[in-house]
N, C-alpha and C. Protein backbone atom coordinates (compact mmCIF):
# COMPACT_ATOMS: atom_id res chain seq x y z
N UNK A 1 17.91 50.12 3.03
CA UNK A 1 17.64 48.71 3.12
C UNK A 1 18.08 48.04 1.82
N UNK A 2 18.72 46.93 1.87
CA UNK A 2 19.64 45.81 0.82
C UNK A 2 18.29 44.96 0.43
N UNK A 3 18.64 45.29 -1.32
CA UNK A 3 17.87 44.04 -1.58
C UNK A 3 18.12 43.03 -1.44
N UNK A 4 17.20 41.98 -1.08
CA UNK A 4 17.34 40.87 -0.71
C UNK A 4 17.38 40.01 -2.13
N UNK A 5 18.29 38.83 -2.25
CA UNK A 5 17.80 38.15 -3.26
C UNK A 5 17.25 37.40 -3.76
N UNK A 6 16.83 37.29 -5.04
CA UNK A 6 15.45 36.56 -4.84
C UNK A 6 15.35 35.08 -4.44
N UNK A 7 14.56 34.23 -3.92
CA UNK A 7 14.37 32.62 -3.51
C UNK A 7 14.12 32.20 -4.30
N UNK A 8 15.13 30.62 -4.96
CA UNK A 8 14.68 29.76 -6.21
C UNK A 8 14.44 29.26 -5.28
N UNK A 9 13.14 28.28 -6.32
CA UNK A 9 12.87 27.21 -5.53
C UNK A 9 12.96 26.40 -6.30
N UNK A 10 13.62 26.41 -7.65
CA UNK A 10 13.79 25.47 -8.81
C UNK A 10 15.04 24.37 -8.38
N UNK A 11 14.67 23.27 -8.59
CA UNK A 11 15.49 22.24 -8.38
C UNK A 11 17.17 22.21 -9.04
N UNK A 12 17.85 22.10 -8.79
CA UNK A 12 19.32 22.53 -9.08
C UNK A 12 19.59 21.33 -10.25
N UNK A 13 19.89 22.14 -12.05
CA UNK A 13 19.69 21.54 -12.82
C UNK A 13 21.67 20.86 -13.09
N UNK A 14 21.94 20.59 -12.21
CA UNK A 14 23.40 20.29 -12.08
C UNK A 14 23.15 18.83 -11.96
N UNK A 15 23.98 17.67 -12.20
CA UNK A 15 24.28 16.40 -12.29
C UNK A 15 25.24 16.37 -10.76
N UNK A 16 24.81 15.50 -9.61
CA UNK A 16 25.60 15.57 -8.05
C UNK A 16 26.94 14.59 -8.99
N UNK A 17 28.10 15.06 -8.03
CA UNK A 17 28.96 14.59 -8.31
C UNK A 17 28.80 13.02 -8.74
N UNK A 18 28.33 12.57 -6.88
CA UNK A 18 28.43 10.87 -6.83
C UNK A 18 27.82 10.65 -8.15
N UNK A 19 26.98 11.22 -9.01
CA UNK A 19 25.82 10.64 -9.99
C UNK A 19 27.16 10.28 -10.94
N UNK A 20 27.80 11.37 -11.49
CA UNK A 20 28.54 11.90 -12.39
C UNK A 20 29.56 10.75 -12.26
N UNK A 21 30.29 10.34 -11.28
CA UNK A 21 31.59 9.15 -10.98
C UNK A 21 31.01 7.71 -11.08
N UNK A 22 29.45 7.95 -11.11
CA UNK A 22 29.14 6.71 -11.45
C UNK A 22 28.63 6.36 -12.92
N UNK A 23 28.30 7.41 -13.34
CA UNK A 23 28.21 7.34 -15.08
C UNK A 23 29.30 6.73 -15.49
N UNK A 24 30.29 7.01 -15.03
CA UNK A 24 31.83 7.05 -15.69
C UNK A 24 32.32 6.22 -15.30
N UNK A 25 32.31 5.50 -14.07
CA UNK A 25 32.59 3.96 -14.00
C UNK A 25 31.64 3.16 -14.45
N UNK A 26 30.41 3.35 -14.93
CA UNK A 26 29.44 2.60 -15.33
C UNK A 26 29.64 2.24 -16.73
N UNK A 27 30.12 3.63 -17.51
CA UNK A 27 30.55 3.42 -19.20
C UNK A 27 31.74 1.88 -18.83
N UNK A 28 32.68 2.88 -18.24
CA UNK A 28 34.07 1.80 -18.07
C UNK A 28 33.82 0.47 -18.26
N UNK A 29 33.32 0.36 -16.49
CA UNK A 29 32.73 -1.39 -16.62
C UNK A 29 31.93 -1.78 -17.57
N UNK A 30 30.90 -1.29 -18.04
CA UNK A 30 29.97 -1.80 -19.11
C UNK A 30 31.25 -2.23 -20.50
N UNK A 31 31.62 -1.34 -20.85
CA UNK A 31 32.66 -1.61 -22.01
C UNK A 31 33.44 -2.94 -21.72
N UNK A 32 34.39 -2.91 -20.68
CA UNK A 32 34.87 -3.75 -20.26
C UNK A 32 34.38 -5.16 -20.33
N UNK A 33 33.00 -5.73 -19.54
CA UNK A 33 32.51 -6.79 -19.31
C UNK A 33 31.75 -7.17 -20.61
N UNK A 34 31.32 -5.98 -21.40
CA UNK A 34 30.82 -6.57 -23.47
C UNK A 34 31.42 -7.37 -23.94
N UNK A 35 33.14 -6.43 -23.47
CA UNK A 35 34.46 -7.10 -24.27
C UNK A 35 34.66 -8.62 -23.86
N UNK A 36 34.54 -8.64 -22.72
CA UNK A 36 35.14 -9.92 -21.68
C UNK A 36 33.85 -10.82 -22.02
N UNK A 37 32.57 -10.52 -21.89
CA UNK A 37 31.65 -11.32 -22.16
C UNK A 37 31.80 -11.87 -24.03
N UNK A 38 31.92 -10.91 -24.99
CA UNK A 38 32.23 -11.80 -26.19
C UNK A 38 33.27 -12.41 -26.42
N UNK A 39 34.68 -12.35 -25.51
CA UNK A 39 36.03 -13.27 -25.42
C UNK A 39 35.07 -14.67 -24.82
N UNK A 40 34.56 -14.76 -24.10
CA UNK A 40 34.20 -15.62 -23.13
C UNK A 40 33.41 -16.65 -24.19
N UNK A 41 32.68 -16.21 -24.74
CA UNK A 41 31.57 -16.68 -25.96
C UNK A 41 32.35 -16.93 -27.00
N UNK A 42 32.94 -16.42 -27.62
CA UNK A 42 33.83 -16.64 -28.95
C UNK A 42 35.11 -17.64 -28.64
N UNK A 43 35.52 -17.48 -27.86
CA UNK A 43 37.24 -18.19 -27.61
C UNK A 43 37.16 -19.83 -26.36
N UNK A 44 35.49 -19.79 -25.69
CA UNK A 44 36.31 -20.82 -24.82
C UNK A 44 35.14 -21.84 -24.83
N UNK A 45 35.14 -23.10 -24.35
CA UNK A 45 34.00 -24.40 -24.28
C UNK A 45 33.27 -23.87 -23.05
N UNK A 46 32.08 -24.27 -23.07
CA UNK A 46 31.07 -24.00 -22.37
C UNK A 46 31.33 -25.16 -21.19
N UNK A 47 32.13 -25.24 -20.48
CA UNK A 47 32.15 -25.94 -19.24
C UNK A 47 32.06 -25.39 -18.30
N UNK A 48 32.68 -26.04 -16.76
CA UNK A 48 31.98 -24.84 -15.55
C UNK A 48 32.44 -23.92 -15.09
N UNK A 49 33.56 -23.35 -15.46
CA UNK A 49 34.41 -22.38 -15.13
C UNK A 49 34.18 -21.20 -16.42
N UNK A 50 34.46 -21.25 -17.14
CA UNK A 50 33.40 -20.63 -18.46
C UNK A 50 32.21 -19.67 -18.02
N UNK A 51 31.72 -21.04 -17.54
CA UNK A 51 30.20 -20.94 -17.27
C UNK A 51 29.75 -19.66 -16.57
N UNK A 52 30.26 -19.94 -15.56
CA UNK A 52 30.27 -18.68 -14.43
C UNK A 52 30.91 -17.66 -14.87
N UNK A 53 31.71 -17.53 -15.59
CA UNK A 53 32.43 -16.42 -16.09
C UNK A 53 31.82 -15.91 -16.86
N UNK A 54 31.11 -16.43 -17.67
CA UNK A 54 29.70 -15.93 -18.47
C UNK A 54 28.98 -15.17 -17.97
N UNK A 55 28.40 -15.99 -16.50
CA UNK A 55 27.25 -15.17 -15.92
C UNK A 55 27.82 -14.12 -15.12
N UNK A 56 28.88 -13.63 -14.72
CA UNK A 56 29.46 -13.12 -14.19
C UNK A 56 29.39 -11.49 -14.59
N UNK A 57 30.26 -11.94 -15.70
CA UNK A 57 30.05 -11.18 -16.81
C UNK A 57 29.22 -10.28 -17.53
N UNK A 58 28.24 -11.32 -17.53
CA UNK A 58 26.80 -11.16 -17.66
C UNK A 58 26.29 -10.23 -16.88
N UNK A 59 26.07 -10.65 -15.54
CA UNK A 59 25.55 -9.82 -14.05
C UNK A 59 26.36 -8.03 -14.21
N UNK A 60 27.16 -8.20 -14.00
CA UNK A 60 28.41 -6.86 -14.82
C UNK A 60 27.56 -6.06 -15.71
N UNK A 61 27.35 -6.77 -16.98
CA UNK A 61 27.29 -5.87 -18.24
C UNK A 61 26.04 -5.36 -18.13
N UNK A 62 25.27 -6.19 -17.90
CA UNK A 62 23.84 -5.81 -17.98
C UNK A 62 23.29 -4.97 -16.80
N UNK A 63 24.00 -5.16 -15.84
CA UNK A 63 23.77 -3.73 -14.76
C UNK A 63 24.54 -2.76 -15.04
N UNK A 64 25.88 -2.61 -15.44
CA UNK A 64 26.33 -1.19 -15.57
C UNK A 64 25.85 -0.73 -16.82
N UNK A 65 24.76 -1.17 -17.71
CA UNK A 65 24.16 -0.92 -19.06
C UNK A 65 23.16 -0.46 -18.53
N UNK A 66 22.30 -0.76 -17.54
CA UNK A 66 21.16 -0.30 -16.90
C UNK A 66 20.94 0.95 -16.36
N UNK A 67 22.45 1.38 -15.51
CA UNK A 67 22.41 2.24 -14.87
C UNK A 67 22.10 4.22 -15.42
N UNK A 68 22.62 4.52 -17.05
CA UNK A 68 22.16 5.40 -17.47
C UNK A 68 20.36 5.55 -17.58
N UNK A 69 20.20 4.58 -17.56
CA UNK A 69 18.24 3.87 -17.76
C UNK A 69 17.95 4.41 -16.26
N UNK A 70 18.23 3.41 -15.50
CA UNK A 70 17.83 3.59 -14.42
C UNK A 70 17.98 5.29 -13.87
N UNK A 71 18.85 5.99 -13.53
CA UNK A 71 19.32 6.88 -13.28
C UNK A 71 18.39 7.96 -14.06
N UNK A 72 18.36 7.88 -15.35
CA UNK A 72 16.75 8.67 -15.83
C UNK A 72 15.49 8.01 -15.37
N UNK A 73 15.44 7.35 -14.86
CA UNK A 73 13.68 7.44 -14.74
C UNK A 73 13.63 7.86 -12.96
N UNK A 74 14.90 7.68 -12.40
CA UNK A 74 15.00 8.20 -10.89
C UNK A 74 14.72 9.81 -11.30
N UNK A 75 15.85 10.33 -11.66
CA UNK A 75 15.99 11.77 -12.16
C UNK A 75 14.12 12.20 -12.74
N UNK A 76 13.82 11.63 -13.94
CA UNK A 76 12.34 11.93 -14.33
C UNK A 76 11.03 11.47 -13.12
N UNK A 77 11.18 10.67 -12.10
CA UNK A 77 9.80 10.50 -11.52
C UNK A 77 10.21 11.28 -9.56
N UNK A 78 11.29 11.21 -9.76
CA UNK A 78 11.44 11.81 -8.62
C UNK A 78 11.07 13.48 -8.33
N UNK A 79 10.05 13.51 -7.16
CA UNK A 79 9.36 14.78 -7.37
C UNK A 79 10.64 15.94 -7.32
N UNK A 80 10.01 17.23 -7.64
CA UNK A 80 10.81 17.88 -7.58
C UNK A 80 11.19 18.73 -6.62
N UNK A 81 10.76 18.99 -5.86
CA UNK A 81 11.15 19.98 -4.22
C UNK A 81 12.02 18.47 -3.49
N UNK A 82 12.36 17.02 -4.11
CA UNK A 82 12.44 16.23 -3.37
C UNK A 82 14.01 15.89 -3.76
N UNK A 83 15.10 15.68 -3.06
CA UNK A 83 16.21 15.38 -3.22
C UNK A 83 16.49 13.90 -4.75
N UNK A 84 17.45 14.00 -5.39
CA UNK A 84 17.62 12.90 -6.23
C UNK A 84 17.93 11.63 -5.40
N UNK A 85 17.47 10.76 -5.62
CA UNK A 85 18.13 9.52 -4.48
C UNK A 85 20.05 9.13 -4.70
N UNK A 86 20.08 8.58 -4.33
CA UNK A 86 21.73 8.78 -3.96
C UNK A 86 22.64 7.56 -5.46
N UNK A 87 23.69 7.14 -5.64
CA UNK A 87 23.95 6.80 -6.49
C UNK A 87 24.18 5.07 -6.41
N UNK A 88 23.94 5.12 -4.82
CA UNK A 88 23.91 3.57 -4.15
C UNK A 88 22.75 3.94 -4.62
N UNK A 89 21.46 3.63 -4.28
CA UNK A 89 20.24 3.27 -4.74
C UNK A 89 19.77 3.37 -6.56
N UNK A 90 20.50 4.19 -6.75
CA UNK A 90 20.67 3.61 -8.15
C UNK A 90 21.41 2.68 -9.18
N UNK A 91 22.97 2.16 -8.23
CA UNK A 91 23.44 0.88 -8.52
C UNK A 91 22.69 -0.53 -7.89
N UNK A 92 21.81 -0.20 -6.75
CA UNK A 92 21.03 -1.02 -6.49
C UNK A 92 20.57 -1.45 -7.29
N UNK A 93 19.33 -0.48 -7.93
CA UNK A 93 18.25 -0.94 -8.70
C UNK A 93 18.53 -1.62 -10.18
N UNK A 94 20.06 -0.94 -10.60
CA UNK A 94 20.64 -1.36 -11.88
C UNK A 94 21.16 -3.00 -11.54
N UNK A 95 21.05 -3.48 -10.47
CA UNK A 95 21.71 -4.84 -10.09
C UNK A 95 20.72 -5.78 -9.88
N UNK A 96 19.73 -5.00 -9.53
CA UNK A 96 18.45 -5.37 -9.97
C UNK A 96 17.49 -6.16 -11.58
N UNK A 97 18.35 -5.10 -11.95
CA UNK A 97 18.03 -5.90 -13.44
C UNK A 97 18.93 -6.72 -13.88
N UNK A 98 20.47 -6.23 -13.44
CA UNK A 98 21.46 -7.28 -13.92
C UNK A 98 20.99 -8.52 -13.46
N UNK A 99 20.25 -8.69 -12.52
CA UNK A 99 20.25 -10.52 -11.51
C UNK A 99 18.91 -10.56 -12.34
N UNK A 100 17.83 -10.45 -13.03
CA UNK A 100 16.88 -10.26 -13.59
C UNK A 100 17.62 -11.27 -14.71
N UNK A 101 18.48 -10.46 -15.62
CA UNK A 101 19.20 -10.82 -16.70
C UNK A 101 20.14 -12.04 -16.48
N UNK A 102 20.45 -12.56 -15.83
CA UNK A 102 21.11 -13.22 -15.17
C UNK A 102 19.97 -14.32 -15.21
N UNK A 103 19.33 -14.56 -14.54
CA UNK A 103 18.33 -15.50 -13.40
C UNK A 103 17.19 -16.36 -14.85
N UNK A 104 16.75 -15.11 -16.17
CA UNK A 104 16.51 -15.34 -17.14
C UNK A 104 17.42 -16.65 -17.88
N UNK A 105 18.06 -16.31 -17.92
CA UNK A 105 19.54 -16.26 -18.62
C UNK A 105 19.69 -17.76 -18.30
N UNK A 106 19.89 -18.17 -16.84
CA UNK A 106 20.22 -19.31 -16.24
C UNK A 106 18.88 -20.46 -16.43
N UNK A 107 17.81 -19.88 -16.46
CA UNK A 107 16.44 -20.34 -16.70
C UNK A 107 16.38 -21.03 -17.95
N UNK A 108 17.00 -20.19 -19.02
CA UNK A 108 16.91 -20.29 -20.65
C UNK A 108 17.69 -22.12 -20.56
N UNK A 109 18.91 -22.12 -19.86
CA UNK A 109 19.63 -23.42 -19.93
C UNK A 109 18.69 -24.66 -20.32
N UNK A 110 17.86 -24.66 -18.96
CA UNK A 110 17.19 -26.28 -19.04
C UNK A 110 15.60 -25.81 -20.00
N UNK A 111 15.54 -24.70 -20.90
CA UNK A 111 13.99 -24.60 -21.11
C UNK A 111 13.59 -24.29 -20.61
N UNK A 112 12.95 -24.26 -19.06
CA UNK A 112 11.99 -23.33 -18.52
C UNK A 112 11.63 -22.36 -18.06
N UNK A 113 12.21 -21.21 -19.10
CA UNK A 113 12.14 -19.78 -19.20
C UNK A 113 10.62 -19.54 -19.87
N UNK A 114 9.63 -18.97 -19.72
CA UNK A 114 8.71 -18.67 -20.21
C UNK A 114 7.93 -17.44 -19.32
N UNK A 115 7.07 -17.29 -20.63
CA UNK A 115 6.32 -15.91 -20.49
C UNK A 115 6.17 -15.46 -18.69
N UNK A 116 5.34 -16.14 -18.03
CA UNK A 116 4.71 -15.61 -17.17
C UNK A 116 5.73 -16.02 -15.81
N UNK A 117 6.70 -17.03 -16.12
CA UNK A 117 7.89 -17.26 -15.28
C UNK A 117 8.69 -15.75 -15.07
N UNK A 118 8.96 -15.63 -16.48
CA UNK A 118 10.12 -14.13 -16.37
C UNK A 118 8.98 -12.83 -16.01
N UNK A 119 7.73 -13.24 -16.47
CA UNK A 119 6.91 -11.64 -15.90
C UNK A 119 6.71 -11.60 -14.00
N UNK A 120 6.66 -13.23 -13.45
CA UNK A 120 6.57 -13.00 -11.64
C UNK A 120 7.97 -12.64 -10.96
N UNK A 121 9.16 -13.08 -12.10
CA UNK A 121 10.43 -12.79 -11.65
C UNK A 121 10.75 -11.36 -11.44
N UNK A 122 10.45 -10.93 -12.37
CA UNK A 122 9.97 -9.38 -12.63
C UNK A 122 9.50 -8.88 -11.49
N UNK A 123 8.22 -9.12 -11.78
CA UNK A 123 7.42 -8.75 -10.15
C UNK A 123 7.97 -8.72 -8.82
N UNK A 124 8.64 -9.71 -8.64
CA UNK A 124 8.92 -10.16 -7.08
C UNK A 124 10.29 -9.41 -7.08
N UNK A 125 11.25 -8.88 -8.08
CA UNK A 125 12.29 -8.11 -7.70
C UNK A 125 11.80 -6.53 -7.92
N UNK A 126 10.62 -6.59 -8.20
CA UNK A 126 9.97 -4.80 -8.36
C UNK A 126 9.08 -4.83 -6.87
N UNK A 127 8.80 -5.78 -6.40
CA UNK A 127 8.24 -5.71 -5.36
C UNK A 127 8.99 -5.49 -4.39
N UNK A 128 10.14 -6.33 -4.32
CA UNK A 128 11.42 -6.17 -3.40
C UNK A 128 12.03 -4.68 -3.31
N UNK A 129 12.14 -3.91 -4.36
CA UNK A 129 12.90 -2.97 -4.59
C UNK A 129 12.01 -2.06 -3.89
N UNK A 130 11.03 -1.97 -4.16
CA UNK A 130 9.48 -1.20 -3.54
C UNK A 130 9.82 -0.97 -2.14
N UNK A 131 9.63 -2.39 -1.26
CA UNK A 131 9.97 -2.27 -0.23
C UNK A 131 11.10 -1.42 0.48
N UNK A 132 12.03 -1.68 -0.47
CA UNK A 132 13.37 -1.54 0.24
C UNK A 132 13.27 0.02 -0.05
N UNK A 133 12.55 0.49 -0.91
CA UNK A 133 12.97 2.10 -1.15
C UNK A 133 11.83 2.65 -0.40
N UNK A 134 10.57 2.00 0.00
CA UNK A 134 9.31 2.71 1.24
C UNK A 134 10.33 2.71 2.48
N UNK A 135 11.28 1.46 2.74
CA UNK A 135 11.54 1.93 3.67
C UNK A 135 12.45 2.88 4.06
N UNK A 136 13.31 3.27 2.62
CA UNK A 136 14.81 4.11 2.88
C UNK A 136 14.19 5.01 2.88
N UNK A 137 12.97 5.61 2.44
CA UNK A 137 12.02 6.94 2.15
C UNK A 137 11.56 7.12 3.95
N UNK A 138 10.98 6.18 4.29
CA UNK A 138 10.25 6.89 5.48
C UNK A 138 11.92 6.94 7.07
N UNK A 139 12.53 6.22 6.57
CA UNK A 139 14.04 6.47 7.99
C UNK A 139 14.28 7.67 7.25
N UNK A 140 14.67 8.14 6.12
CA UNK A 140 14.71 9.35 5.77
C UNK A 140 14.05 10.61 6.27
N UNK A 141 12.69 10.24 5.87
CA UNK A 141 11.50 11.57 6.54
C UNK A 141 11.98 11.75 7.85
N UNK A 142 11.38 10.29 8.79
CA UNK A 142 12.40 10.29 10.40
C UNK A 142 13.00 10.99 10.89
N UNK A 143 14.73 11.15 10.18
CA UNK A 143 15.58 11.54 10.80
C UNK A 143 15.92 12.84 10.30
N UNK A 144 14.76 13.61 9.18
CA UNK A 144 14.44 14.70 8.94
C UNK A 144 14.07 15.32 10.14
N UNK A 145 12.98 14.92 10.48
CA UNK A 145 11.86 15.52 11.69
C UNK A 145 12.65 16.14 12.58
């Protein structure tokens, strides 16, 4: 009789590809839109074409800056017998903060950016995200069964 070999049940300490192609377009773009965002600031008048190119920019940098962040605390809270979530749900959540950064950002213009404004903004896109990932979690379990 062949020994059998033994059963890990340790979570596979490898980086999934998709994760890995998105690090690496994430550096890219992030670099990219820093650059383009301080041309934008340094070289042109704040009118409306500018403008948007700013926030644009903006929306860009500050989500593909997010995404090494984000991507560890998926990796750290996600149980472990439990699959990593996929690399769409982690450009999600990084776009998440980019429109966060953004929405701040656009607020700051006329003054009424303040404390407890940017803490419900907060809220209501952590609440949103909540949702949207109870529900990708339980069609998941689902179509496990």
């Amino acid at each position: 009789m062949r020994n059998a070999p033994p059963i890990d049940d340790s979570p596979p300490s490898h980086t999934p590809r998709d994760h890995t192609g998105m690090l690496i377009s994430a550096v890219v773009l992030a670099a990219a839109s820093w650059f383009g965002l301080y041309q934008v600031i340094t070289t042109m008048r704040p009118l409306v074409g500018p403008r948007f190119a700013f926030f644009l920019l903006l929306m860009v940098a500050i989500s593909c800056t997010a995404i090494p962040f984000v991507r560890y605390l998926n990796v750290r809270f996600t149980l472990v017998h439990q699959p990593l979530p996929s690399s769409g749900v982690i450009v999600r959540q990084s776009v998440w903060v980019g429109l966060y950064g953004v929405m701040c950002a656009w607020l700051q213009i006329p003054r009424v950016l303040s404390l407890p404004i940017a803490f419900f903004l907060a809220l209501a896109l952590v609440v949103i995200e909540i949702f949207i990932r109870s529900r990708e979690i339980a069609y998941e379990r689902a179509t496990d069964e």
